[in-house]
PDB file of N, CA and C in Angstrom:
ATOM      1  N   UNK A   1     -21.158 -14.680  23.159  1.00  0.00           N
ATOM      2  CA  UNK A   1     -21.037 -13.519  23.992  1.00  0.00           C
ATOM      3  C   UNK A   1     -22.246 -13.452  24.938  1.00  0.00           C
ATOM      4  N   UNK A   2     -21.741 -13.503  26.061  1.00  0.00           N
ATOM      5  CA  UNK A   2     -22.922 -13.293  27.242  1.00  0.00           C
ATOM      6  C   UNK A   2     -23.575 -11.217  27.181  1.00  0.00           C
ATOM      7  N   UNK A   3     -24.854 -11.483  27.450  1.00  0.00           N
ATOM      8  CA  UNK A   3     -25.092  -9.948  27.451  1.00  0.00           C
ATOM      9  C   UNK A   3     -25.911  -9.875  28.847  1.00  0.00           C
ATOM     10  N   UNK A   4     -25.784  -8.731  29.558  1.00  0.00           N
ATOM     11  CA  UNK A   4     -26.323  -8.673  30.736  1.00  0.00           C
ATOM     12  C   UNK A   4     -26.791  -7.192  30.588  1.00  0.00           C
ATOM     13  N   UNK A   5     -28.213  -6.872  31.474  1.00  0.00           N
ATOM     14  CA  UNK A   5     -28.363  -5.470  31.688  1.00  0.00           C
ATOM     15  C   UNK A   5     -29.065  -5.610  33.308  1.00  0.00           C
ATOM     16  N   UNK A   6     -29.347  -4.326  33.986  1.00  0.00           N
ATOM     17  CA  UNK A   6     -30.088  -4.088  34.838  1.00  0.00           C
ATOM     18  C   UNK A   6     -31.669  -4.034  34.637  1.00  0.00           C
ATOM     19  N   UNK A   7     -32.071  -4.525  33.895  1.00  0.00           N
ATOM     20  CA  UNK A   7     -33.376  -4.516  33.791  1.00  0.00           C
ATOM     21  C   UNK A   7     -34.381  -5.064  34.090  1.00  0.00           C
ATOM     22  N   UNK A   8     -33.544  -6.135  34.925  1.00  0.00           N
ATOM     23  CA  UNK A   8     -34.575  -7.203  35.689  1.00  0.00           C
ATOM     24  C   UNK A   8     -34.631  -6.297  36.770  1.00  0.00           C
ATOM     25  N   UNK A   9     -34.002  -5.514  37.237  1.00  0.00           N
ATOM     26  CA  UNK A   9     -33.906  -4.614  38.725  1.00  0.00           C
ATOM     27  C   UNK A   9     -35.199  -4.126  38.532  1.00  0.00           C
ATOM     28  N   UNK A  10     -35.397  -3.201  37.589  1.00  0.00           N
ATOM     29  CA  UNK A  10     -36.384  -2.272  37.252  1.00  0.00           C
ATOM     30  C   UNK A  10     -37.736  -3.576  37.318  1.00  0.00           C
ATOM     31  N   UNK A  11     -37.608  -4.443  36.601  1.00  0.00           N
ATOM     32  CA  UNK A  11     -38.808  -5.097  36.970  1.00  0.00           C
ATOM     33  C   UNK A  11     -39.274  -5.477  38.117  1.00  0.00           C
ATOM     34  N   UNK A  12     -38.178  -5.658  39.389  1.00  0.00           N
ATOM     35  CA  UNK A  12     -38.236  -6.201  40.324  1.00  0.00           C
ATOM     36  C   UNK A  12     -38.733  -4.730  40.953  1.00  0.00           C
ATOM     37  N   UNK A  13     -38.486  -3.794  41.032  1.00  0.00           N
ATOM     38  CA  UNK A  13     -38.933  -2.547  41.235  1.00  0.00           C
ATOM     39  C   UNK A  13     -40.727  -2.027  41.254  1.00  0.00           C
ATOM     40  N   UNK A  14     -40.777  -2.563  39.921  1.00  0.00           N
ATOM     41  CA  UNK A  14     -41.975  -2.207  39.242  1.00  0.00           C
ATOM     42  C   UNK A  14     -43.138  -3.286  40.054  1.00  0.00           C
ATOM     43  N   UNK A  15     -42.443  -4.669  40.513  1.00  0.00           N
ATOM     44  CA  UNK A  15     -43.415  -5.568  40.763  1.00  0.00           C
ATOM     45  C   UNK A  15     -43.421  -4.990  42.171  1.00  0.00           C
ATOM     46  N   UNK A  16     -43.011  -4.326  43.060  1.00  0.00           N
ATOM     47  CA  UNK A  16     -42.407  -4.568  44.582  1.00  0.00           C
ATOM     48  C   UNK A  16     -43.579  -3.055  44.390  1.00  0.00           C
ATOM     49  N   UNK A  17     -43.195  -2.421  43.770  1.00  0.00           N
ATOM     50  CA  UNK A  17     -44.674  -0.859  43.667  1.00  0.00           C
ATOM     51  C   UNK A  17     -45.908  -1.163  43.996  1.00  0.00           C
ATOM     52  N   UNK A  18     -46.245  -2.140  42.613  1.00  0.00           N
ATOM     53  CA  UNK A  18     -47.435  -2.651  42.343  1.00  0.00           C
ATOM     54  C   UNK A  18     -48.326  -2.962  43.591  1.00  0.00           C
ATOM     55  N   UNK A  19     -47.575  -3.786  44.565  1.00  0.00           N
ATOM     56  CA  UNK A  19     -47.884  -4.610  45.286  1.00  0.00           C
ATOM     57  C   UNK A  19     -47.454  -3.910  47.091  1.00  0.00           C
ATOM     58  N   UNK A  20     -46.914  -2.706  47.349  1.00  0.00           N
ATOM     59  CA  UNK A  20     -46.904  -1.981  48.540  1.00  0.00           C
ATOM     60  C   UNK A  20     -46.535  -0.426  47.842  1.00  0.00           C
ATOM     61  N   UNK A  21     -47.014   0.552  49.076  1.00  0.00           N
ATOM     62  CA  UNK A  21     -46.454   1.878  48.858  1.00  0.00           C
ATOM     63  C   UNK A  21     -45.136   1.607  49.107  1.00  0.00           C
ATOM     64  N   UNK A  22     -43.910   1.751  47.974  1.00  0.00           N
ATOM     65  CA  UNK A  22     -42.644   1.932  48.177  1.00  0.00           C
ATOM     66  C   UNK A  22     -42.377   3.165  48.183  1.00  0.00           C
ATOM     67  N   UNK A  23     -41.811   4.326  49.452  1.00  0.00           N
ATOM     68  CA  UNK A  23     -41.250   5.583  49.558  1.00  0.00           C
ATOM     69  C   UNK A  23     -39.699   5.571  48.754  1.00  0.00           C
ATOM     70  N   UNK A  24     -38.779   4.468  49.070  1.00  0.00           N
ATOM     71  CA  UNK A  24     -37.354   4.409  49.029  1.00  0.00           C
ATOM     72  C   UNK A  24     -36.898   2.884  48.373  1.00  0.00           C
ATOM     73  N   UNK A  25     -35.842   2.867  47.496  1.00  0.00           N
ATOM     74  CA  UNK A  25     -35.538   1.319  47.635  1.00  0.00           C
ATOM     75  C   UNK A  25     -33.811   2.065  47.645  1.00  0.00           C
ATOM     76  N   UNK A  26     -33.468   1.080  48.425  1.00  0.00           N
ATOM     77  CA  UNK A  26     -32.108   0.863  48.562  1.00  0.00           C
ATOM     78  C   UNK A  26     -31.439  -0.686  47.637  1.00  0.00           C
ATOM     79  N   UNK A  27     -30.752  -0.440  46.740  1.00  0.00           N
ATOM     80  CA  UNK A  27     -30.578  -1.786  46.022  1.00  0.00           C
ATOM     81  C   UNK A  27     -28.819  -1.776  46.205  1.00  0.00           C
ATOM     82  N   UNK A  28     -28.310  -2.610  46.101  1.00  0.00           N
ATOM     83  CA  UNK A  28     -26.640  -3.018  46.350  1.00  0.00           C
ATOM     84  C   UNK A  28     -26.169  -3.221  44.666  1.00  0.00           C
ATOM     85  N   UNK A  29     -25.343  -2.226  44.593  1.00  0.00           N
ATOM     86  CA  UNK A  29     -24.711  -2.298  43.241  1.00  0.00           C
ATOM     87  C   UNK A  29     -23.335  -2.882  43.290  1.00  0.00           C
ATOM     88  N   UNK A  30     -22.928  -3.463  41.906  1.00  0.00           N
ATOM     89  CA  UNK A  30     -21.669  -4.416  42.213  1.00  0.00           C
ATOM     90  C   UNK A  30     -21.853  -5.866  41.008  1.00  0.00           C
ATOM     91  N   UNK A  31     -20.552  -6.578  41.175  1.00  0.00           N
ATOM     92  CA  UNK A  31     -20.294  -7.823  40.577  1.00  0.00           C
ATOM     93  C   UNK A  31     -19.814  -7.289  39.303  1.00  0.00           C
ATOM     94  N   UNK A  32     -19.132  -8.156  38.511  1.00  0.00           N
ATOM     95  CA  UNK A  32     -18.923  -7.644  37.159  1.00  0.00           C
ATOM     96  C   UNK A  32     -19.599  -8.439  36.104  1.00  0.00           C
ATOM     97  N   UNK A  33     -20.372  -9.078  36.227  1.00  0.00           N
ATOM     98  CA  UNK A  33     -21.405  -9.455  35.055  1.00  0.00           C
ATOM     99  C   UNK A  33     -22.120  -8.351  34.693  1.00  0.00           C
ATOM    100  N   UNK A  34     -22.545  -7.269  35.301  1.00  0.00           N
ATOM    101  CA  UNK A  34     -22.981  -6.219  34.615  1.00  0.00           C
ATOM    102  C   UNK A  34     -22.076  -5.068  35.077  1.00  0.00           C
ATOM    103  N   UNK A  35     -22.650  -4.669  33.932  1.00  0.00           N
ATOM    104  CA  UNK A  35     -21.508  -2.875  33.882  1.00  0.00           C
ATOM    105  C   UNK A  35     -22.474  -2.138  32.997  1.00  0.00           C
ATOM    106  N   UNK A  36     -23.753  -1.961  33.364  1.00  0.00           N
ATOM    107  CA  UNK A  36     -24.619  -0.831  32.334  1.00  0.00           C
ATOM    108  C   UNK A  36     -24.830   0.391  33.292  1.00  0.00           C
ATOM    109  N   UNK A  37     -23.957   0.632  34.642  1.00  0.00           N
ATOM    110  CA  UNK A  37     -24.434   1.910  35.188  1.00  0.00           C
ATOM    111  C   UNK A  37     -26.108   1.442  35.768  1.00  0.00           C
ATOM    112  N   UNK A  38     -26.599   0.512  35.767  1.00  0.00           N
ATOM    113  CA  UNK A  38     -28.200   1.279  35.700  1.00  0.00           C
ATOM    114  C   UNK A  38     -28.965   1.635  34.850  1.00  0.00           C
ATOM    115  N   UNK A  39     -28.641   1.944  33.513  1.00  0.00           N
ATOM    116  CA  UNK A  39     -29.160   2.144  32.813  1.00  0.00           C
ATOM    117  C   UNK A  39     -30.304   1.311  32.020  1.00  0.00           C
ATOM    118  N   UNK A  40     -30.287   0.100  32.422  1.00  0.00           N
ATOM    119  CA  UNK A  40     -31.255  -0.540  31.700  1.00  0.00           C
ATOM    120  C   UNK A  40     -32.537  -1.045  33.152  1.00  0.00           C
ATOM    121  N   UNK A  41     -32.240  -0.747  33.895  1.00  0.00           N
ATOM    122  CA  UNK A  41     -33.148  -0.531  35.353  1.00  0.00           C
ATOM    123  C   UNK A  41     -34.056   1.080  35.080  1.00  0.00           C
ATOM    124  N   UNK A  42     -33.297   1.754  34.436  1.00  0.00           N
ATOM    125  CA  UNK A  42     -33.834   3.583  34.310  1.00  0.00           C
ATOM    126  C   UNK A  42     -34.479   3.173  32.738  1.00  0.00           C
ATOM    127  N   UNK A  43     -34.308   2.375  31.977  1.00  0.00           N
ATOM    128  CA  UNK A  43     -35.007   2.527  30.761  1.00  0.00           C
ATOM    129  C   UNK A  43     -36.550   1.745  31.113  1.00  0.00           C
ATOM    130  N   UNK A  44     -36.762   0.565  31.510  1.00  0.00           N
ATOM    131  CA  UNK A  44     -37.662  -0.172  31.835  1.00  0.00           C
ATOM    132  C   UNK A  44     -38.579   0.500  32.557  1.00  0.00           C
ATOM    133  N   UNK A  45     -37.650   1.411  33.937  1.00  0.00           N
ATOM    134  CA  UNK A  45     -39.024   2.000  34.903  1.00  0.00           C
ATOM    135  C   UNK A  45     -39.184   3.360  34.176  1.00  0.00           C
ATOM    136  N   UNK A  46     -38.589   3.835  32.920  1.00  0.00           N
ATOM    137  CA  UNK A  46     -39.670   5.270  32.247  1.00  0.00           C
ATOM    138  C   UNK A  46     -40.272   3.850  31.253  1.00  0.00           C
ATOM    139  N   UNK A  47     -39.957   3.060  30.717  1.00  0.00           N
ATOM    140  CA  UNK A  47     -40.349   2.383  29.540  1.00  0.00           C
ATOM    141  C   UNK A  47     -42.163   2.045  30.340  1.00  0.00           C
ATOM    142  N   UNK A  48     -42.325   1.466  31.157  1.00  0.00           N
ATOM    143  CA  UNK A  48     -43.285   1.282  31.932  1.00  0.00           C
ATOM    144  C   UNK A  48     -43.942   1.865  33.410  1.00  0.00           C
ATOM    145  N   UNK A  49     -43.327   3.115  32.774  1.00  0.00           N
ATOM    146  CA  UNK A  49     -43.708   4.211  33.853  1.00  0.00           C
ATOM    147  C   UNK A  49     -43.709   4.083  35.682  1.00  0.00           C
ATOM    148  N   UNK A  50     -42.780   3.317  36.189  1.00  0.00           N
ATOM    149  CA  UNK A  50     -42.853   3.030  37.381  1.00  0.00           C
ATOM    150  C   UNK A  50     -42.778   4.227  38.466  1.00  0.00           C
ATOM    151  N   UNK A  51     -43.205   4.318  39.113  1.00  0.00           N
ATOM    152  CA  UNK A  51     -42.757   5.437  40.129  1.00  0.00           C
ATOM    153  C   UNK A  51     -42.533   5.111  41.439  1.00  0.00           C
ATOM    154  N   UNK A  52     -40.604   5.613  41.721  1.00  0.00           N
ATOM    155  CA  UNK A  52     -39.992   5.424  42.590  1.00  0.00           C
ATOM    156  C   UNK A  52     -39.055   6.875  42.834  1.00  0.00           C
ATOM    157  N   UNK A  53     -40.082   7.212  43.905  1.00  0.00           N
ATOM    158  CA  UNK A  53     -39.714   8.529  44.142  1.00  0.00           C
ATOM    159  C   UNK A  53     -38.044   8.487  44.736  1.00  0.00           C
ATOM    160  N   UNK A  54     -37.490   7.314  45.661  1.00  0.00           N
ATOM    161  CA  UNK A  54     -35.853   7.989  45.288  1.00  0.00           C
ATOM    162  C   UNK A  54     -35.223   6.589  45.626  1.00  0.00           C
ATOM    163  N   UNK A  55     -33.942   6.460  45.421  1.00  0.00           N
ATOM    164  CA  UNK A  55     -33.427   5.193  44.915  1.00  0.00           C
ATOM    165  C   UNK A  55     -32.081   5.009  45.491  1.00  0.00           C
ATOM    166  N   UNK A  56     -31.444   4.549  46.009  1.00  0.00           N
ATOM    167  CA  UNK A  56     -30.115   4.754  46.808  1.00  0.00           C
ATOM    168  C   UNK A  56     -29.775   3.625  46.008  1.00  0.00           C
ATOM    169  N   UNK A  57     -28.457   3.782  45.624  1.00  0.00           N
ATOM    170  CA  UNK A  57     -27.414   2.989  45.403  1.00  0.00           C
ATOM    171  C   UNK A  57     -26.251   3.071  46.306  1.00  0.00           C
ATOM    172  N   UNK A  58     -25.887   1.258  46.809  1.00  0.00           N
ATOM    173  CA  UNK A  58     -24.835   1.123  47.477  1.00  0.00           C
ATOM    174  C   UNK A  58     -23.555   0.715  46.782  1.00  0.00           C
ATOM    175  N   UNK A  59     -22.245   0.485  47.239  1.00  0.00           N
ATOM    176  CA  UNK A  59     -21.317   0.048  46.272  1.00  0.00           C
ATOM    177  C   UNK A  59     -20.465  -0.008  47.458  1.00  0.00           C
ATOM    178  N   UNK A  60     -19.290  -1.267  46.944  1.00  0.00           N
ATOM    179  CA  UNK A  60     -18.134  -1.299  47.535  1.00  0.00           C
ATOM    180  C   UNK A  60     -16.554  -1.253  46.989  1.00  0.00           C
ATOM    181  N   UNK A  61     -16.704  -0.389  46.349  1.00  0.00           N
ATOM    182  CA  UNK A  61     -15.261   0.382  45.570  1.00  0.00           C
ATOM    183  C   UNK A  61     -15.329   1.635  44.970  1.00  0.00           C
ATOM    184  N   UNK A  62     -14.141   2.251  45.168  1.00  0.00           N
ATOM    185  CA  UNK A  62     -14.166   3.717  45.136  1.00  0.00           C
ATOM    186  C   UNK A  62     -13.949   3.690  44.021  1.00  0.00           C
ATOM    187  N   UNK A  63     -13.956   2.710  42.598  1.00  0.00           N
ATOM    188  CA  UNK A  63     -13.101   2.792  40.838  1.00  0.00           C
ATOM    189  C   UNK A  63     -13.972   3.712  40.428  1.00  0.00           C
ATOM    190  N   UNK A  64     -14.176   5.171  40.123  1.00  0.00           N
ATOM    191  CA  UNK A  64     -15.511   5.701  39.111  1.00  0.00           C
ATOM    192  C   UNK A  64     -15.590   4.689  37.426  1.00  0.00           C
ATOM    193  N   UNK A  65     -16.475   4.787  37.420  1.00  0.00           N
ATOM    194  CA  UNK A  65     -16.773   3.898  35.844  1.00  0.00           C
ATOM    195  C   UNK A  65     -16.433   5.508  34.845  1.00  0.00           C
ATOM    196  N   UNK A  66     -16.183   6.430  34.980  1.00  0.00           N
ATOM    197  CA  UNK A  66     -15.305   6.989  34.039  1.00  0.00           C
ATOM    198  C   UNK A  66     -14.672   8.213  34.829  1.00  0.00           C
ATOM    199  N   UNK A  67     -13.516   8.075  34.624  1.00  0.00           N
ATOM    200  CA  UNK A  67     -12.868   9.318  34.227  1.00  0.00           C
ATOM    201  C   UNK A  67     -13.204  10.614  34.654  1.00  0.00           C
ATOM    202  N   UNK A  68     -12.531  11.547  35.576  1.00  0.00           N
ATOM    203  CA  UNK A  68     -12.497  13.122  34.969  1.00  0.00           C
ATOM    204  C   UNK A  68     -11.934  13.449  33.789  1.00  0.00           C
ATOM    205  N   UNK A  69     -12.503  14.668  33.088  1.00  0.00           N
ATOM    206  CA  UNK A  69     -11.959  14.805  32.570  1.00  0.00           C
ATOM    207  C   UNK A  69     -10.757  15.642  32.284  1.00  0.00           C
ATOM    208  N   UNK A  70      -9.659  15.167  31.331  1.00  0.00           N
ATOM    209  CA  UNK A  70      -7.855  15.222  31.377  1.00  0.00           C
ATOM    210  C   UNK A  70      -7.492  14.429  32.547  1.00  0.00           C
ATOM    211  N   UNK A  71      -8.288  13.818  33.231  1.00  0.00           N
ATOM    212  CA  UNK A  71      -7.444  13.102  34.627  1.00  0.00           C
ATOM    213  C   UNK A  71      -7.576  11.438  34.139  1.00  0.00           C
ATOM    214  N   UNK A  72      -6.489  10.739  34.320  1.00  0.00           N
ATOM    215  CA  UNK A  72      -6.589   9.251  34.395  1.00  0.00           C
ATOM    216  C   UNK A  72      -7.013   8.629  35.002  1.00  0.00           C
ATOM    217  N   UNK A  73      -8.190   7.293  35.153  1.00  0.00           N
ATOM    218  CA  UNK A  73      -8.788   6.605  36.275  1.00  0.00           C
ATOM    219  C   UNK A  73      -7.844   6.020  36.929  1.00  0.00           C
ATOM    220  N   UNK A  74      -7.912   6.002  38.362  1.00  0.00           N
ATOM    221  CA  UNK A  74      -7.088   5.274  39.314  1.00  0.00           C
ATOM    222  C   UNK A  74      -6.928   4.046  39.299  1.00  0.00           C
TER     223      UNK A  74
END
């Protein structure tokens, strides 16, 4: 079983800080080797305290990764 997370993001984050004042990162979300939401990009930068005051995510499909709720995903 292959396992994938976002957490190299967060490192790549953390190194790109270190090394200039970052105000913004814009990163491109997508592919299906990962499917953690982000979440392992958001554990790493509190895990090692990074600070990135705001963060845009891009995407190219309207699928929500869950559900309203009582409503069926499209």
């Amino acid at each position: 079983m292959m396992r994938t997370s976002s957490a190299p993001v967060g490192e790549l984050l953390s190194i790109v800080q270190e090394r200039h004042d970052v105000r913004q990162a814009i990163i491109g979300l997508g592919g299906t080797a990962n499917c953690d939401a982000g979440l392992g990009m958001v554990l790493y930068m509190a895990r090692f305290k990074v600070h990135m005051p705001q963060i845009v995510g891009l995407y190219d499909a309207g699928v929500p990764l869950l559900a309203h709720a009582g409503k069926p995903s499209p």
